[in-house]
Protein backbone atom coordinates (compact mmCIF):
# COMPACT_ATOMS: atom_id res chain seq x y z
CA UNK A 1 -71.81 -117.71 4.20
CA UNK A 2 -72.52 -114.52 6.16
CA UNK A 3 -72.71 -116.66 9.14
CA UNK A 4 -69.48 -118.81 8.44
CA UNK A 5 -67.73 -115.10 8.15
CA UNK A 6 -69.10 -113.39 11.06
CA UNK A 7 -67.11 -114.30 14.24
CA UNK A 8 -63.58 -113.43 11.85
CA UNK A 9 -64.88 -110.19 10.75
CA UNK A 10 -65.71 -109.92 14.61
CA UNK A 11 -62.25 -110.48 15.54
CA UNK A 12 -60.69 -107.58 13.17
CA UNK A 13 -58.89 -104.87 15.72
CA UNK A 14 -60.28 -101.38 15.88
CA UNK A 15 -57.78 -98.61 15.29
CA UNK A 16 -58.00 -95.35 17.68
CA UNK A 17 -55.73 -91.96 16.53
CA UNK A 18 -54.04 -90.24 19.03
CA UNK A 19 -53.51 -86.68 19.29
CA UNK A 20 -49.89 -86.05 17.81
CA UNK A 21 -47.23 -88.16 17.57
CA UNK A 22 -45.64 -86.70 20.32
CA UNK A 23 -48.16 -88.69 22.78
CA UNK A 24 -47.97 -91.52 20.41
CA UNK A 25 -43.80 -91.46 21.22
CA UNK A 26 -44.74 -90.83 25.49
CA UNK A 27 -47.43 -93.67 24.67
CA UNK A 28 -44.42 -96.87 23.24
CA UNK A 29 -41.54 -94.83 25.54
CA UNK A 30 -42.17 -93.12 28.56
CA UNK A 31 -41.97 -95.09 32.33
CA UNK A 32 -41.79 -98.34 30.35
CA UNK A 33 -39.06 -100.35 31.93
CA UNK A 34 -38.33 -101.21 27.79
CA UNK A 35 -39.99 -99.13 25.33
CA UNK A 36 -42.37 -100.79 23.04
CA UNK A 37 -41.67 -101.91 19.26
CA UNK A 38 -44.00 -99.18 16.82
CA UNK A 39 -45.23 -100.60 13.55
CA UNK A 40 -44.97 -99.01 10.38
CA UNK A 41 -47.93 -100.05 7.47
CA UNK A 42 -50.52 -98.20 5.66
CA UNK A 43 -54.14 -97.31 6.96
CA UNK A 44 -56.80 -95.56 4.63
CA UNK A 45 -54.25 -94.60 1.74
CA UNK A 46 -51.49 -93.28 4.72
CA UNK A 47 -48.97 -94.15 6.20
CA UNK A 48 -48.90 -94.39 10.09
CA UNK A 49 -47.20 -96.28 13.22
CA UNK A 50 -49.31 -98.27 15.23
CA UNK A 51 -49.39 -100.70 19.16
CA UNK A 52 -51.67 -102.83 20.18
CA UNK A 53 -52.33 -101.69 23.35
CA UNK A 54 -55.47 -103.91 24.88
CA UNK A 55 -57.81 -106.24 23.37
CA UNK A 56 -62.02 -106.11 23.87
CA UNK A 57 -63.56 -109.22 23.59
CA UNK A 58 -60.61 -111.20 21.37
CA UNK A 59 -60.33 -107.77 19.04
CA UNK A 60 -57.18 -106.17 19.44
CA UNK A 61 -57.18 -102.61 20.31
CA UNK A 62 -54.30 -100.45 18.33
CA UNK A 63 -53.42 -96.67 18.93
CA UNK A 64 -51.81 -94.70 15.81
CA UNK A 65 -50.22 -91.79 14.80
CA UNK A 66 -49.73 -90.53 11.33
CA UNK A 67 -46.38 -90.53 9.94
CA UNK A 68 -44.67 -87.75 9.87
CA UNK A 69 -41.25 -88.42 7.88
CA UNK A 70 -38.93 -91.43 7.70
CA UNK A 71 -36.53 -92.74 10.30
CA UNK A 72 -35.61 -96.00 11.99
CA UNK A 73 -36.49 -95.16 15.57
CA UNK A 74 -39.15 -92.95 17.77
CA UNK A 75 -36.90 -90.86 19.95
CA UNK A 76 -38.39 -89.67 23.09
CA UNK A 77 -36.52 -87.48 25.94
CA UNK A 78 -36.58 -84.65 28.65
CA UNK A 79 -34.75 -81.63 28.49
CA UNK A 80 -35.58 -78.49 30.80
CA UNK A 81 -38.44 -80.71 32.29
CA UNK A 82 -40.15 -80.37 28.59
CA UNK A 83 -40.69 -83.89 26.53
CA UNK A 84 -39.11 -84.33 23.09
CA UNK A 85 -39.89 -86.49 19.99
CA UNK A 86 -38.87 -86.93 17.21
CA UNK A 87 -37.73 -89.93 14.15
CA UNK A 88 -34.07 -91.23 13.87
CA UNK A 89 -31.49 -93.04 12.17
CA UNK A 90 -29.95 -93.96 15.27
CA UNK A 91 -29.73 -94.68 18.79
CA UNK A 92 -26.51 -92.86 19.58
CA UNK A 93 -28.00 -90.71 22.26
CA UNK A 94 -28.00 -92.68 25.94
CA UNK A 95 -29.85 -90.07 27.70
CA UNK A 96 -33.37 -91.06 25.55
CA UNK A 97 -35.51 -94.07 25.04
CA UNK A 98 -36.06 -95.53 21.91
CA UNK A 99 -39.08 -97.78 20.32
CA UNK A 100 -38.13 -99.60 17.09
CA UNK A 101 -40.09 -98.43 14.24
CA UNK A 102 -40.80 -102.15 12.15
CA UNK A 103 -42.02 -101.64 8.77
CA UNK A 104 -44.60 -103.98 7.55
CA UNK A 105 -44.88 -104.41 3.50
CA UNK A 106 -48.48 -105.98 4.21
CA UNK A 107 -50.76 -106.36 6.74
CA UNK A 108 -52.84 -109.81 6.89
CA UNK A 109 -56.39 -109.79 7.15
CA UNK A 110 -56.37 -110.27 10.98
CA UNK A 111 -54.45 -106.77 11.65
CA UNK A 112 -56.85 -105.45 8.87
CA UNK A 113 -59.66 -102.39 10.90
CA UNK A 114 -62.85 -103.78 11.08
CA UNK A 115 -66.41 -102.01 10.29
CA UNK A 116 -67.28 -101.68 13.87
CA UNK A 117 -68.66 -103.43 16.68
CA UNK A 118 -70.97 -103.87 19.08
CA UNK A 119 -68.63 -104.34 22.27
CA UNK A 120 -68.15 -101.27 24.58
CA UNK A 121 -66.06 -100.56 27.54
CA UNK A 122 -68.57 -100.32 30.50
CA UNK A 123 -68.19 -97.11 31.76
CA UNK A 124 -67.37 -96.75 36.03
CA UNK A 125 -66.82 -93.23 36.99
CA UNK A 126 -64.69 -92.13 39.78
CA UNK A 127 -65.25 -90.17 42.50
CA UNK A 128 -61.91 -87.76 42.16
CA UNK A 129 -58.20 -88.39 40.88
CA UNK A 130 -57.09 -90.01 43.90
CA UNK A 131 -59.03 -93.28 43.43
CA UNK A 132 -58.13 -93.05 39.79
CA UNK A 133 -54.31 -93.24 40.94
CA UNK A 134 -54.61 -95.71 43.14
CA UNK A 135 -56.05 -98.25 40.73
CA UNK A 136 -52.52 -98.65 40.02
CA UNK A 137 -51.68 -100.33 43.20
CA UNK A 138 -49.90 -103.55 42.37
CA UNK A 139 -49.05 -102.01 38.89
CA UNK A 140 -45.88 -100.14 39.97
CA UNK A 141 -43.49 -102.00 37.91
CA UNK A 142 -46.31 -102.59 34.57
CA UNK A 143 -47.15 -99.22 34.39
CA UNK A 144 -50.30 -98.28 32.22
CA UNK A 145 -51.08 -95.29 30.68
CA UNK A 146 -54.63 -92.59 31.20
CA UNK A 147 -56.15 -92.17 27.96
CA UNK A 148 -57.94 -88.08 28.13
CA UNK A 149 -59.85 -87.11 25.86
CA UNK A 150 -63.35 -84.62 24.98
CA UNK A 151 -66.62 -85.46 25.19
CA UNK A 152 -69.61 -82.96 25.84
CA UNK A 153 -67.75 -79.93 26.48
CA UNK A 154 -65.70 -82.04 29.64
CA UNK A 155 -62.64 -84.33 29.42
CA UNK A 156 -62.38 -87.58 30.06
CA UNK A 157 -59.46 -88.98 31.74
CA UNK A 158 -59.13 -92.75 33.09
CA UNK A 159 -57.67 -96.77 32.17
CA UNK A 160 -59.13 -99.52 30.29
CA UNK A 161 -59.18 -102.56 32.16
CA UNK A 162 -60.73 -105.77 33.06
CA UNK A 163 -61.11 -108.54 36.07
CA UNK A 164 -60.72 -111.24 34.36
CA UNK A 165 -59.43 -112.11 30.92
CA UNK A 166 -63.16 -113.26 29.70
CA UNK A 167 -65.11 -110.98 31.33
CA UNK A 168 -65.98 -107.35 30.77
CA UNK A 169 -63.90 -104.54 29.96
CA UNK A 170 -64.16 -101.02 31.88
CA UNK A 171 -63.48 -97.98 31.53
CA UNK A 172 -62.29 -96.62 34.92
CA UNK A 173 -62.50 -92.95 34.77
CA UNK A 174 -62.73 -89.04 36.06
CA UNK A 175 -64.94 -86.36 34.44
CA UNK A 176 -63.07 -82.94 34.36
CA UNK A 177 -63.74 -79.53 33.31
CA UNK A 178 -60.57 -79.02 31.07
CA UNK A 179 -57.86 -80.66 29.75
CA UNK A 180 -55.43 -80.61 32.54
CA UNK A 181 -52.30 -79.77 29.54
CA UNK A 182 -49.93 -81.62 31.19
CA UNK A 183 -48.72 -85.15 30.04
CA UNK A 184 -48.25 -87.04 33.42
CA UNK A 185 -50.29 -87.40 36.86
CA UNK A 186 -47.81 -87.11 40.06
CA UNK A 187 -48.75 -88.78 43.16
CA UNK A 188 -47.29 -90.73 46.59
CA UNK A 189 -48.92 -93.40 48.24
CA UNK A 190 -46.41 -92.50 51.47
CA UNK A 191 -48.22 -88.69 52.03
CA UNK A 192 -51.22 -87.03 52.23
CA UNK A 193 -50.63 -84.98 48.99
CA UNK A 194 -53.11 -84.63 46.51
CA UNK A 195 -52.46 -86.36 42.84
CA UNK A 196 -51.20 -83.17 40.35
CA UNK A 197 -50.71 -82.85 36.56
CA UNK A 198 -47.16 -82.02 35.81
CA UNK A 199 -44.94 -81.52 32.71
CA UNK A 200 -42.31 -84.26 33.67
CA UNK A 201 -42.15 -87.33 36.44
CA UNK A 202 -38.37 -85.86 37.56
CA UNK A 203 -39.31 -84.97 40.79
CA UNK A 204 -37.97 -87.88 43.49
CA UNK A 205 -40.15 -89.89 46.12
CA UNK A 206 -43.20 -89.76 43.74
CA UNK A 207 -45.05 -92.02 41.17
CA UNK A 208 -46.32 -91.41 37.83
CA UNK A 209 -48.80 -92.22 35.36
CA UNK A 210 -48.43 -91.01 31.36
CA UNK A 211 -51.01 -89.61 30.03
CA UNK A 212 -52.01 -89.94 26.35
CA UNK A 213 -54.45 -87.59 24.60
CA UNK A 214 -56.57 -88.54 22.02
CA UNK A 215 -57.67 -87.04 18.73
CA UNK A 216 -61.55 -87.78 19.35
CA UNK A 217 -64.10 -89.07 21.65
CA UNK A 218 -63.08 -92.60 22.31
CA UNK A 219 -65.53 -94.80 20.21
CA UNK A 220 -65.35 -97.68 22.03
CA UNK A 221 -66.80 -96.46 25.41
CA UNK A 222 -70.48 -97.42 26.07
CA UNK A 223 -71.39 -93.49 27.25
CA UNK A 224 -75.40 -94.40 27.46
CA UNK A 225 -75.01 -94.74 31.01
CA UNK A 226 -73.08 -91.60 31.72
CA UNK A 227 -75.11 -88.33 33.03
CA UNK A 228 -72.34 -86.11 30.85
């Protein structure tokens, strides 16, 4: 039986918590040329909002935020070159983005979190910011997000991705100091200026990359190869 069980219990999705649900909101809205849907449903006795966002080795890969009170849409904006987020009833504003919030009475067994697992991300580590921002050549119009977050008393900050759909999955990434506090990286492919963390991707003839924070130490990195 155990053995008849074993590849679905393999298969159930891992769920990672963000840092606030302010860089869950930049996470489904921001530089997305349509935001993404949010799901609503309950995980360990609470209530959060969920997106897949990648899948390792045929398990999907979901980001969450707790939720914070009722509405019917994420709101997300700029004003003063500072973000905004919050839940509402409607979409009557045309100056922000909006992801769907769809409410799920019961999750099936595939969407279920699983008890862990054995796949990692294989870690590659970068030699500065400017080859992390050019792994988005080619990406311009999909844009993907930087996951940061702590490990050892340094941040992590890179992408998630793979060469081939069956292959291995990295973990492209940048070891720094601190948390750089700012929720996008600024860069131009056209000058010699150095990638910079900024508050807002407003300023013209430059490209962007969100940046979404994470509560924890990503658990799905393999860090035994990593001198930090």
């Amino acid at each position: 039986m155990d053995k008849l069980q074993s590849p679905i219990i393999d298969k159930f999705p891992r769920y990672i918590q963000v840092h606030s649900t302010l860089e869950f909101t930049r996470l489904v809205c921001a530089l997305e040329r349509a935001p993404r849907v949010s799901f609503l449903h309950d995980h360990d006795g609470r209530k959060i909002l969920s997106v897949q966002m990648d899948v390792l080795k045929e398990k999907p890969i979901v980001y969450y935020t707790p939720l914070e009170h009722n509405g019917h849409y994420l709101c997300y904006g700029l004003k003063g070159g500072k973000e905004e987020s919050e839940i509402v009833d409607t979409t009557s504003d045309a100056s922000k983005l909006y992801s769907p919030i769809i409410r799920i009475k019961s999750l099936p067994k595939t969407l279920q979190p699983g008890n862990g697992t054995l796949d990692r991300y294989q870690p590659i580590e970068l030699e500065d910011i400017s080859s992390l921002a050019k792994l988005t050549w080619g990406f311009e119009e999909i844009p993907f997000p930087l996951f940061l977050f702590p490990r050892n008393n340094k941040w992590l900050i890179g992408v998630f991705m793979n060469f081939n759909d069956e292959g291995t999955s990295y973990f492209c990434h940048v070891v720094l100091d601190s948390d750089p506090q700012k929720p996008f990286l600024k860069f131009s492919t056209s000058n010699k200026t150095e990638p910079t963390f900024v508050d807002s991707p407003s300023e013209h003839g430059y490209s962007y990359i969100k940046i979404i924070k994470l509560k924890d130490t990503h658990p799905l990195v393999d860090y035994g190869h990593l001198q930090n």
